[in-house]
PDB file of N, CA and C in Angstrom:
ATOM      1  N   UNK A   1       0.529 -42.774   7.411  1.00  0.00           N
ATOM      2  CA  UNK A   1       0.594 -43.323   6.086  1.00  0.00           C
ATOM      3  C   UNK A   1      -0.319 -42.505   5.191  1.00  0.00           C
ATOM      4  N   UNK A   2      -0.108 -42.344   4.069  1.00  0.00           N
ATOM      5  CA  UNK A   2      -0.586 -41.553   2.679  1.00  0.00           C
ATOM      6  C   UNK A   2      -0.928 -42.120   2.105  1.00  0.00           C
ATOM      7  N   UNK A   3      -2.405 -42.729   1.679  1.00  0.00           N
ATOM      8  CA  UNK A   3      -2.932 -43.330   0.776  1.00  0.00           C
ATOM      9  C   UNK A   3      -3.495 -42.152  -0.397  1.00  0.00           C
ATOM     10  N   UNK A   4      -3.125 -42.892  -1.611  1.00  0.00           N
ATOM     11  CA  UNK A   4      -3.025 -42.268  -2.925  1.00  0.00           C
ATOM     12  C   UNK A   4      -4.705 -43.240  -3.766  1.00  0.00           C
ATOM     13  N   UNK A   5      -5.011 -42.707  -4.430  1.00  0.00           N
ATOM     14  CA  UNK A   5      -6.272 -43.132  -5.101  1.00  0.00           C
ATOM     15  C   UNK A   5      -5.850 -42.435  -6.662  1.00  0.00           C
ATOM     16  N   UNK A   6      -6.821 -43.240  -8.046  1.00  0.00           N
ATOM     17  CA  UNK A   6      -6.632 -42.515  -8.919  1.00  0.00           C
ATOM     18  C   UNK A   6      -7.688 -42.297  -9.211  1.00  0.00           C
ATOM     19  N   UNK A   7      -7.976 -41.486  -9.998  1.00  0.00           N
ATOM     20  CA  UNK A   7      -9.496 -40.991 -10.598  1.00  0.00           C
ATOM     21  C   UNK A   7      -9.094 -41.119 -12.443  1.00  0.00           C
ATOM     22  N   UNK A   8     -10.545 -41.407 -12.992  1.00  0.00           N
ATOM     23  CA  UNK A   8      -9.963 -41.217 -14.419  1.00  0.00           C
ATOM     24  C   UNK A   8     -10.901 -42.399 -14.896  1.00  0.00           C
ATOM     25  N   UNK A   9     -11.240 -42.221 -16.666  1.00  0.00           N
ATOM     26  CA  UNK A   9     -12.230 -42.811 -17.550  1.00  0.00           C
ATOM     27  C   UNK A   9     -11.093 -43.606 -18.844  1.00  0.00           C
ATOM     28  N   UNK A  10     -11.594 -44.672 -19.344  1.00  0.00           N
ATOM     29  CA  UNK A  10     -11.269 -44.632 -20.362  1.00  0.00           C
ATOM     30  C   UNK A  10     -10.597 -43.437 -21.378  1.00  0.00           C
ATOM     31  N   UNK A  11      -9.149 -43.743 -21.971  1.00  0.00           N
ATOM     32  CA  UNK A  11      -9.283 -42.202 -22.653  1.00  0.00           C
ATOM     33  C   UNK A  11      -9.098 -40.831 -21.987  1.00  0.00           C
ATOM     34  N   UNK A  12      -9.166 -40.978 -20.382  1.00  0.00           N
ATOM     35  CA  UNK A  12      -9.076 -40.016 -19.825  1.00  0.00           C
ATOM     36  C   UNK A  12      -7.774 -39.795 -19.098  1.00  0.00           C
ATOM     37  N   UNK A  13      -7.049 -38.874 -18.762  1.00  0.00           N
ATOM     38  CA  UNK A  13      -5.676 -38.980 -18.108  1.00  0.00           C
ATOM     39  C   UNK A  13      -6.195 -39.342 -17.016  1.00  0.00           C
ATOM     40  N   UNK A  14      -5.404 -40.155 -16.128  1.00  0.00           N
ATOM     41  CA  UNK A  14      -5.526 -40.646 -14.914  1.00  0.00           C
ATOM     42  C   UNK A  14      -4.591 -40.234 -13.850  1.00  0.00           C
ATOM     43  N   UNK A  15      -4.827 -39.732 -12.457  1.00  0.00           N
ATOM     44  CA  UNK A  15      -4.308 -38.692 -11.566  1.00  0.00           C
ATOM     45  C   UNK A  15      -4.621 -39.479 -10.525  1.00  0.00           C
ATOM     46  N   UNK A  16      -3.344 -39.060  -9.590  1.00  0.00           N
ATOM     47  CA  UNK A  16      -3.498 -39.824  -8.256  1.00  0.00           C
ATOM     48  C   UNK A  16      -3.818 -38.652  -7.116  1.00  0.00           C
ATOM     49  N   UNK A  17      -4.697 -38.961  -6.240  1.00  0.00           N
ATOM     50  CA  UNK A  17      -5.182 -37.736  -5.731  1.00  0.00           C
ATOM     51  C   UNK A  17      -4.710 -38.473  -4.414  1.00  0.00           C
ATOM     52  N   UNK A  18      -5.083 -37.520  -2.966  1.00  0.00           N
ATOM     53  CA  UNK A  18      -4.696 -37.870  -1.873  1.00  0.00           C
ATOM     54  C   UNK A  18      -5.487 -38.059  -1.272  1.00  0.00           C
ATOM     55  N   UNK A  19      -6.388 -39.153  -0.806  1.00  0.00           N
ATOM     56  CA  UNK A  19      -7.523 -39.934  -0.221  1.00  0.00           C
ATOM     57  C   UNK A  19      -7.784 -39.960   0.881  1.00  0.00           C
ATOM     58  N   UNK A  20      -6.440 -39.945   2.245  1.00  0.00           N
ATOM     59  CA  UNK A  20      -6.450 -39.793   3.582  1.00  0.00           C
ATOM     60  C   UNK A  20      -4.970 -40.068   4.175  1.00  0.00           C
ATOM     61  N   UNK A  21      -5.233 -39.222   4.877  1.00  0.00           N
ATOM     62  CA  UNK A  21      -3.820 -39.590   6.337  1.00  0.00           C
ATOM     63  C   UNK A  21      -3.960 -40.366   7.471  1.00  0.00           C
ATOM     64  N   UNK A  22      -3.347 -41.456   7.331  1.00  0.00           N
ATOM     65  CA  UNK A  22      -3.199 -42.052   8.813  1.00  0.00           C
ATOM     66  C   UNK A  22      -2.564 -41.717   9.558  1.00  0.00           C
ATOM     67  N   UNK A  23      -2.500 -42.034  10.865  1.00  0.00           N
ATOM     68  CA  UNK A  23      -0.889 -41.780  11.952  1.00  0.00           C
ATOM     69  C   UNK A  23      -0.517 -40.391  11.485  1.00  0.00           C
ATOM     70  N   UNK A  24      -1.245 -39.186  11.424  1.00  0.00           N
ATOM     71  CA  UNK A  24      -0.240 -37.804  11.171  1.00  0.00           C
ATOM     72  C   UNK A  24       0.321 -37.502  11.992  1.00  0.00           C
ATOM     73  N   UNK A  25       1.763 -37.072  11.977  1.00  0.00           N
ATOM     74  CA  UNK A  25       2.048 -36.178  13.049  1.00  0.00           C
ATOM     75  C   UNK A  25       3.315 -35.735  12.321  1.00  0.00           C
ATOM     76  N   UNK A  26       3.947 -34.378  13.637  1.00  0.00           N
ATOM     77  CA  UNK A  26       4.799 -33.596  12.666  1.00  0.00           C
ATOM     78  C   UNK A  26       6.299 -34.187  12.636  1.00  0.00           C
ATOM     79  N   UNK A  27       6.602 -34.072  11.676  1.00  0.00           N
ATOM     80  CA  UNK A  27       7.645 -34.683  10.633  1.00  0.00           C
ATOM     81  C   UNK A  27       9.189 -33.867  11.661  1.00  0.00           C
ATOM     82  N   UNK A  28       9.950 -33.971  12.240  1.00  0.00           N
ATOM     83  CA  UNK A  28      11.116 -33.433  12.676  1.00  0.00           C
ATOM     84  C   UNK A  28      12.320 -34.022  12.223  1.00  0.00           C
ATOM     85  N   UNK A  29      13.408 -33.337  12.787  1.00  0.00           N
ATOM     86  CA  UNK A  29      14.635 -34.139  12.601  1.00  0.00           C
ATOM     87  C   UNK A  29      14.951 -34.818  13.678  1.00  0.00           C
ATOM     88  N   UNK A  30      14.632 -34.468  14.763  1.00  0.00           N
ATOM     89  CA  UNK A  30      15.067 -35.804  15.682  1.00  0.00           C
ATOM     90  C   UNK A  30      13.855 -37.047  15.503  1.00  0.00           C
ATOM     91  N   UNK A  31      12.388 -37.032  14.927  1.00  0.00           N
ATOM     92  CA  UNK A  31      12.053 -38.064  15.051  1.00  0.00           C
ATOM     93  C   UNK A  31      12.103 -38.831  13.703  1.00  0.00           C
ATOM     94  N   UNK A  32      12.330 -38.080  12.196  1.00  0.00           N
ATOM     95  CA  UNK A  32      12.245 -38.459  10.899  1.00  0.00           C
ATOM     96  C   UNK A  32      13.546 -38.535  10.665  1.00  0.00           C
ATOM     97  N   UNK A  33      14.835 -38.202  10.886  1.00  0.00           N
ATOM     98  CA  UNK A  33      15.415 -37.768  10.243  1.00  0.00           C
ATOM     99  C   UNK A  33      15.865 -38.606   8.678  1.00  0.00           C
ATOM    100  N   UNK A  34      15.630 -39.542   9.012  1.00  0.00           N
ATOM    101  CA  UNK A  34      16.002 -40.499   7.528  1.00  0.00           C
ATOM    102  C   UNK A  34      14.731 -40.216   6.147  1.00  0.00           C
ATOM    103  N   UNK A  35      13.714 -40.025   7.009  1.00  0.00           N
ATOM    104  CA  UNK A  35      12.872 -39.442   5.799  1.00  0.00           C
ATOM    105  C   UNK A  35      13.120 -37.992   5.216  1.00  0.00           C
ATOM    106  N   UNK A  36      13.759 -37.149   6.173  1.00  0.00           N
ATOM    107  CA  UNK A  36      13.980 -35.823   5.653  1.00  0.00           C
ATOM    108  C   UNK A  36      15.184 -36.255   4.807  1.00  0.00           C
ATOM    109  N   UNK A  37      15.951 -36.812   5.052  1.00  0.00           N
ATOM    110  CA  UNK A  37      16.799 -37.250   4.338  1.00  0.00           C
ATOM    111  C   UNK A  37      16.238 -37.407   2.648  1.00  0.00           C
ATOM    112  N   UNK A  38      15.864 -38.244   2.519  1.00  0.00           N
ATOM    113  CA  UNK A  38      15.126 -38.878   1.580  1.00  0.00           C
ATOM    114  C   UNK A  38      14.510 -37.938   1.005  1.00  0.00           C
ATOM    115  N   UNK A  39      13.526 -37.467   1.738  1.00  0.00           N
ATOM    116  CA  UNK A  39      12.920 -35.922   0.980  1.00  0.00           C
ATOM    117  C   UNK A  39      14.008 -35.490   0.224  1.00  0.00           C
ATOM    118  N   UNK A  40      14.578 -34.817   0.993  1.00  0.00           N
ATOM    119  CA  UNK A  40      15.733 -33.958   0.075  1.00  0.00           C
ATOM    120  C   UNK A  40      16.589 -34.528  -1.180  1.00  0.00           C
ATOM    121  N   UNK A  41      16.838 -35.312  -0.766  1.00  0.00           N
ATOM    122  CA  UNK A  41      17.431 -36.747  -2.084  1.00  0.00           C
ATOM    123  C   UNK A  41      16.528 -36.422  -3.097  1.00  0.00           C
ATOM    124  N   UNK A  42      15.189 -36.695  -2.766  1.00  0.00           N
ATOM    125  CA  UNK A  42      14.206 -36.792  -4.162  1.00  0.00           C
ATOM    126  C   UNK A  42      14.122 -34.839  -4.753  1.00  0.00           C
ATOM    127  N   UNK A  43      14.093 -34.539  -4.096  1.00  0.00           N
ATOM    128  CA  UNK A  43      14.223 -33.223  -4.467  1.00  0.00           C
ATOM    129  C   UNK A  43      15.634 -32.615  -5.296  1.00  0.00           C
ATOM    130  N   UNK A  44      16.340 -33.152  -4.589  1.00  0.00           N
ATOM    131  CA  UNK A  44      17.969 -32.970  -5.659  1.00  0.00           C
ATOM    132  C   UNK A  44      17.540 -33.765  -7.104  1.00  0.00           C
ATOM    133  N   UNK A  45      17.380 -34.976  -6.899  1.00  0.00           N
ATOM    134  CA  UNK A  45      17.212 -35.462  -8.101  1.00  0.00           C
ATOM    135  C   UNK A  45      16.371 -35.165  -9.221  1.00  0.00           C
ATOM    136  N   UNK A  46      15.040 -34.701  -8.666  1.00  0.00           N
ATOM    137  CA  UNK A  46      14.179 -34.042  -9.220  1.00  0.00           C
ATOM    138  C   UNK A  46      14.638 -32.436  -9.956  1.00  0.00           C
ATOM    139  N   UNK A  47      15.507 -31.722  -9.190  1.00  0.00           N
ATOM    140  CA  UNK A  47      16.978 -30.691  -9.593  1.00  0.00           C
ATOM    141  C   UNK A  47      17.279 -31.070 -10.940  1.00  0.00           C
ATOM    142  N   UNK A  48      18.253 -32.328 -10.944  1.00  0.00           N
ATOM    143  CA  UNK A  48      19.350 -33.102 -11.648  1.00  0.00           C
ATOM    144  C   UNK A  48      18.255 -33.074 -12.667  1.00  0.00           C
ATOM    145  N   UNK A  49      16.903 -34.330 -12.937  1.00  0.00           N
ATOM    146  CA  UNK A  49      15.990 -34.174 -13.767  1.00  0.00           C
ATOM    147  C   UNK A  49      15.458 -33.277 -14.883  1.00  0.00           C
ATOM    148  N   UNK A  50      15.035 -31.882 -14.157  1.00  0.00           N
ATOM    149  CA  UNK A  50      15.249 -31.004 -14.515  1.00  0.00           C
ATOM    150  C   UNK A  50      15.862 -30.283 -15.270  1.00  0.00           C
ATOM    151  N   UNK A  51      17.007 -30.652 -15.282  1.00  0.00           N
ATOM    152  CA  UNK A  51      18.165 -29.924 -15.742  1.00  0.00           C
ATOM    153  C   UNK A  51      18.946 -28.722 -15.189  1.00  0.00           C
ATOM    154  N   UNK A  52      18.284 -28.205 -14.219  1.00  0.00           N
ATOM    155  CA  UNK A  52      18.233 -27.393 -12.911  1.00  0.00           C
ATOM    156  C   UNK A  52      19.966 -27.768 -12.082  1.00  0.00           C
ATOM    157  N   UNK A  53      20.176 -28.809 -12.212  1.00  0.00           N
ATOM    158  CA  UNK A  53      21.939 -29.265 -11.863  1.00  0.00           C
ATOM    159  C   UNK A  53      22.577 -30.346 -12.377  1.00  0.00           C
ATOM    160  N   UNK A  54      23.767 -30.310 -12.885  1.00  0.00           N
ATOM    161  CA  UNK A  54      24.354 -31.094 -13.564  1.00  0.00           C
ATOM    162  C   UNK A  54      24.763 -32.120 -12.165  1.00  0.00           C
ATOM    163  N   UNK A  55      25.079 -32.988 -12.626  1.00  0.00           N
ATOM    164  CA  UNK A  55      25.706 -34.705 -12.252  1.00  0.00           C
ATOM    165  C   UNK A  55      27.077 -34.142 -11.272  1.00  0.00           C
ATOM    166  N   UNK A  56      27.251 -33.677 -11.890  1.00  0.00           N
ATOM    167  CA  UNK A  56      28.592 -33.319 -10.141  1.00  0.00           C
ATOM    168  C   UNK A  56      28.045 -32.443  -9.373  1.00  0.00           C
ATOM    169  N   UNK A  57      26.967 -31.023  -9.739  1.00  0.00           N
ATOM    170  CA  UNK A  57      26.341 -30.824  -8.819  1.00  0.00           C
ATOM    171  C   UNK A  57      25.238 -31.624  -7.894  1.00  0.00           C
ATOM    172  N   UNK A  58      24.901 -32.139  -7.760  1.00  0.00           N
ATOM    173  CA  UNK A  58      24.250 -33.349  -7.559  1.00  0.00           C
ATOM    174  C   UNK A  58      24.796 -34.312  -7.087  1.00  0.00           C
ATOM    175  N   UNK A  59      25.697 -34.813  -7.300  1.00  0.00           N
ATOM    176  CA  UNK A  59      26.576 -35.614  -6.586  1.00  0.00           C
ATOM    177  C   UNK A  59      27.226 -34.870  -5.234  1.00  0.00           C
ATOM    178  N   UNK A  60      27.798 -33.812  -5.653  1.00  0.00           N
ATOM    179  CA  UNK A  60      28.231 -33.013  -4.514  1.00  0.00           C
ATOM    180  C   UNK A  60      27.014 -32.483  -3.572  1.00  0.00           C
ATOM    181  N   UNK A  61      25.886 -31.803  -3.658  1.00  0.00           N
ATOM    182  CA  UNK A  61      25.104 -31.858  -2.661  1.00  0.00           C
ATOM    183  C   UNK A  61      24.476 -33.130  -2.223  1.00  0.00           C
ATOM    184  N   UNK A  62      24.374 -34.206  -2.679  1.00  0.00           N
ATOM    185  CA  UNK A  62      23.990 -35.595  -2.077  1.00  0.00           C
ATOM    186  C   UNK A  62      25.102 -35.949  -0.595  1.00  0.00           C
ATOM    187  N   UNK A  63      26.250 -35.603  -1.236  1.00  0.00           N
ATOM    188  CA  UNK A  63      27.401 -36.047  -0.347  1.00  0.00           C
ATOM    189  C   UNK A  63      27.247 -35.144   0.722  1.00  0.00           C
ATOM    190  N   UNK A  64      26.822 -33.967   0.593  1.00  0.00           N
ATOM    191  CA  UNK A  64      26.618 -33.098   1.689  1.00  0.00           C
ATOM    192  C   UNK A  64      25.779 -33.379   2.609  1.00  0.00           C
ATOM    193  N   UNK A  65      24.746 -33.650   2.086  1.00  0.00           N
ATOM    194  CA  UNK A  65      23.549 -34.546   2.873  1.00  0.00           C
ATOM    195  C   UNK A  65      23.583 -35.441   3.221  1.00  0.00           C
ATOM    196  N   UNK A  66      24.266 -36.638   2.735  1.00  0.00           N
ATOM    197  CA  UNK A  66      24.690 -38.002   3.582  1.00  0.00           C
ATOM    198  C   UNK A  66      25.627 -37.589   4.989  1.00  0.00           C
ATOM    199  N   UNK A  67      26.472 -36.387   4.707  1.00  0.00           N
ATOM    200  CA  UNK A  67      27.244 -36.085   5.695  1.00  0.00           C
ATOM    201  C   UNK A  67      27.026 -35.789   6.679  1.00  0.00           C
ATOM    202  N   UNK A  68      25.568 -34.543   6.232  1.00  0.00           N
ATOM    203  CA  UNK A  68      24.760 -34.111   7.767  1.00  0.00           C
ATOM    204  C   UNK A  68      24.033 -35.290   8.252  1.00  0.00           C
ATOM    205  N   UNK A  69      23.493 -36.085   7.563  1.00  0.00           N
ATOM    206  CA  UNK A  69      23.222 -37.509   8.349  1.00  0.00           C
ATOM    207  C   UNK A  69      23.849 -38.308   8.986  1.00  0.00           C
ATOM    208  N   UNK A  70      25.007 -38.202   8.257  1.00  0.00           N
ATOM    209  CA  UNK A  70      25.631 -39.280   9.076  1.00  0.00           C
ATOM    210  C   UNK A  70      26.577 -38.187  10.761  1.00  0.00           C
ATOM    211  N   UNK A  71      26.775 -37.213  10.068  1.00  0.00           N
ATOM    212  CA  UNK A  71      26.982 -36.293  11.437  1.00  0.00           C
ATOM    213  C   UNK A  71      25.603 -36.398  12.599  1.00  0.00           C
ATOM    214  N   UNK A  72      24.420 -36.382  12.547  1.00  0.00           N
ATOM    215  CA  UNK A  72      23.547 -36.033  12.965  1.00  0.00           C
ATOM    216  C   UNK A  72      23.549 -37.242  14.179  1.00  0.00           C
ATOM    217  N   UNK A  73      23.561 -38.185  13.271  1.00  0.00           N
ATOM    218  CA  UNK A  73      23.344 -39.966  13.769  1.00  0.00           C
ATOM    219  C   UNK A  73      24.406 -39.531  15.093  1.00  0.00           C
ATOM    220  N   UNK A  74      25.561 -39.394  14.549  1.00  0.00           N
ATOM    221  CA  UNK A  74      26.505 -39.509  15.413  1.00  0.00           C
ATOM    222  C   UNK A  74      26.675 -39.062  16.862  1.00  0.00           C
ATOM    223  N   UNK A  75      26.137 -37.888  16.505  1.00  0.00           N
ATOM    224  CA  UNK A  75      26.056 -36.867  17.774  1.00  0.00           C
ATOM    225  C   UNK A  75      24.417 -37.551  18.639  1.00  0.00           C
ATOM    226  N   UNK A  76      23.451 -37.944  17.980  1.00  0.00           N
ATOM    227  CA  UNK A  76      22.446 -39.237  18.679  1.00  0.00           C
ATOM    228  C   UNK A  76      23.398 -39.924  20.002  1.00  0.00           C
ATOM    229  N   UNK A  77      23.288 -40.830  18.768  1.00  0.00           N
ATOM    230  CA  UNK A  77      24.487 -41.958  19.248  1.00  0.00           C
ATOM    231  C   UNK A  77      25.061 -41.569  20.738  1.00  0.00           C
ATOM    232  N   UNK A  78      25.813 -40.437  20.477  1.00  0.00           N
ATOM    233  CA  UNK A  78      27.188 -39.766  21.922  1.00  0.00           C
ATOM    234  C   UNK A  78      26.239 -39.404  22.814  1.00  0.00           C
ATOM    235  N   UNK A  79      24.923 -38.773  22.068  1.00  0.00           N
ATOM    236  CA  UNK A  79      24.135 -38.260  23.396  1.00  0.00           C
ATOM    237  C   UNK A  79      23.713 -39.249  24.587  1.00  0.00           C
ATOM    238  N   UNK A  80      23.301 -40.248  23.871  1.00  0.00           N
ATOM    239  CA  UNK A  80      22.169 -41.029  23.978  1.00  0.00           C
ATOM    240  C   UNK A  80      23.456 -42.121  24.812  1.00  0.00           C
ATOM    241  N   UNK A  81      24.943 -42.462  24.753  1.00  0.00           N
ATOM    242  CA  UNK A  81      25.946 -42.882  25.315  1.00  0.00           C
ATOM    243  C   UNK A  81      25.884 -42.350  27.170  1.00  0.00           C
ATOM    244  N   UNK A  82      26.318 -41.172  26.495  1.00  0.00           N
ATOM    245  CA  UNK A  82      26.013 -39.891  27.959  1.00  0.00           C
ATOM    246  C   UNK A  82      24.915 -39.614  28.505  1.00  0.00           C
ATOM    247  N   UNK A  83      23.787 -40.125  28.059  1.00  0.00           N
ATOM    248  CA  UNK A  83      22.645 -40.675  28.887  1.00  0.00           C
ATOM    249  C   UNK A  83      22.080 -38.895  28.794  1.00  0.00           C
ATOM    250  N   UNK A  84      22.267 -38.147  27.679  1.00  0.00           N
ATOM    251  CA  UNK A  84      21.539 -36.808  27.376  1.00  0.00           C
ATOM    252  C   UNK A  84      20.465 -36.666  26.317  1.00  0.00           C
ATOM    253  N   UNK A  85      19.789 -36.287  26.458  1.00  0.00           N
ATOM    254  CA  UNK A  85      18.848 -35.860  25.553  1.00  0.00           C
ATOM    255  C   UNK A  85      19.476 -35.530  23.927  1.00  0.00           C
ATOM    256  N   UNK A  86      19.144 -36.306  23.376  1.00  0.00           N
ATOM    257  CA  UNK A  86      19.865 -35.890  21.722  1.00  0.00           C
ATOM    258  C   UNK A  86      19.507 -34.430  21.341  1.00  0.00           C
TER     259      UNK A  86
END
């Protein structure tokens, strides 16, 4: 977990800084994959935001990415059926 803190005065802009890590460990696709997911989501959108990609681009790489997820899951799933290592 990522705890966020802000710093800042009256009058002063206020900023969220990064205070500490709990539980770190490294981020993969077989053990995150829904957060990488997500990552990337916020990152397209942040794209779209931008102005960096229009609304059907954006739509169309979202769909791409739900796809490799939902492909990803799947092939889990069959492994994990067949009693194999995903």
């Amino acid at each position: 977990m990522h705890t966020l803190g802000t710093k800042g005065a009256r009058g002063m802009e206020e900023r969220a800084r990064l205070v500490g890590i709990e539980h770190d460990h490294r981020i993969t696709k077989e053990t995150d994959n829904q957060f990488l997911f997500e990552y990337q989501r916020a990152i397209l959108l942040s794209l779209k935001d931008s102005g960096a990609l229009d609304e059907a681009q954006y739509r169309y790489a979202e769909e791409k990415l739900k796809a490799q997820l939902r492909a990803y899951i799947r092939k889990q799933n069959s492994a994990k059926k067949k009693g194999e290592r995903p």
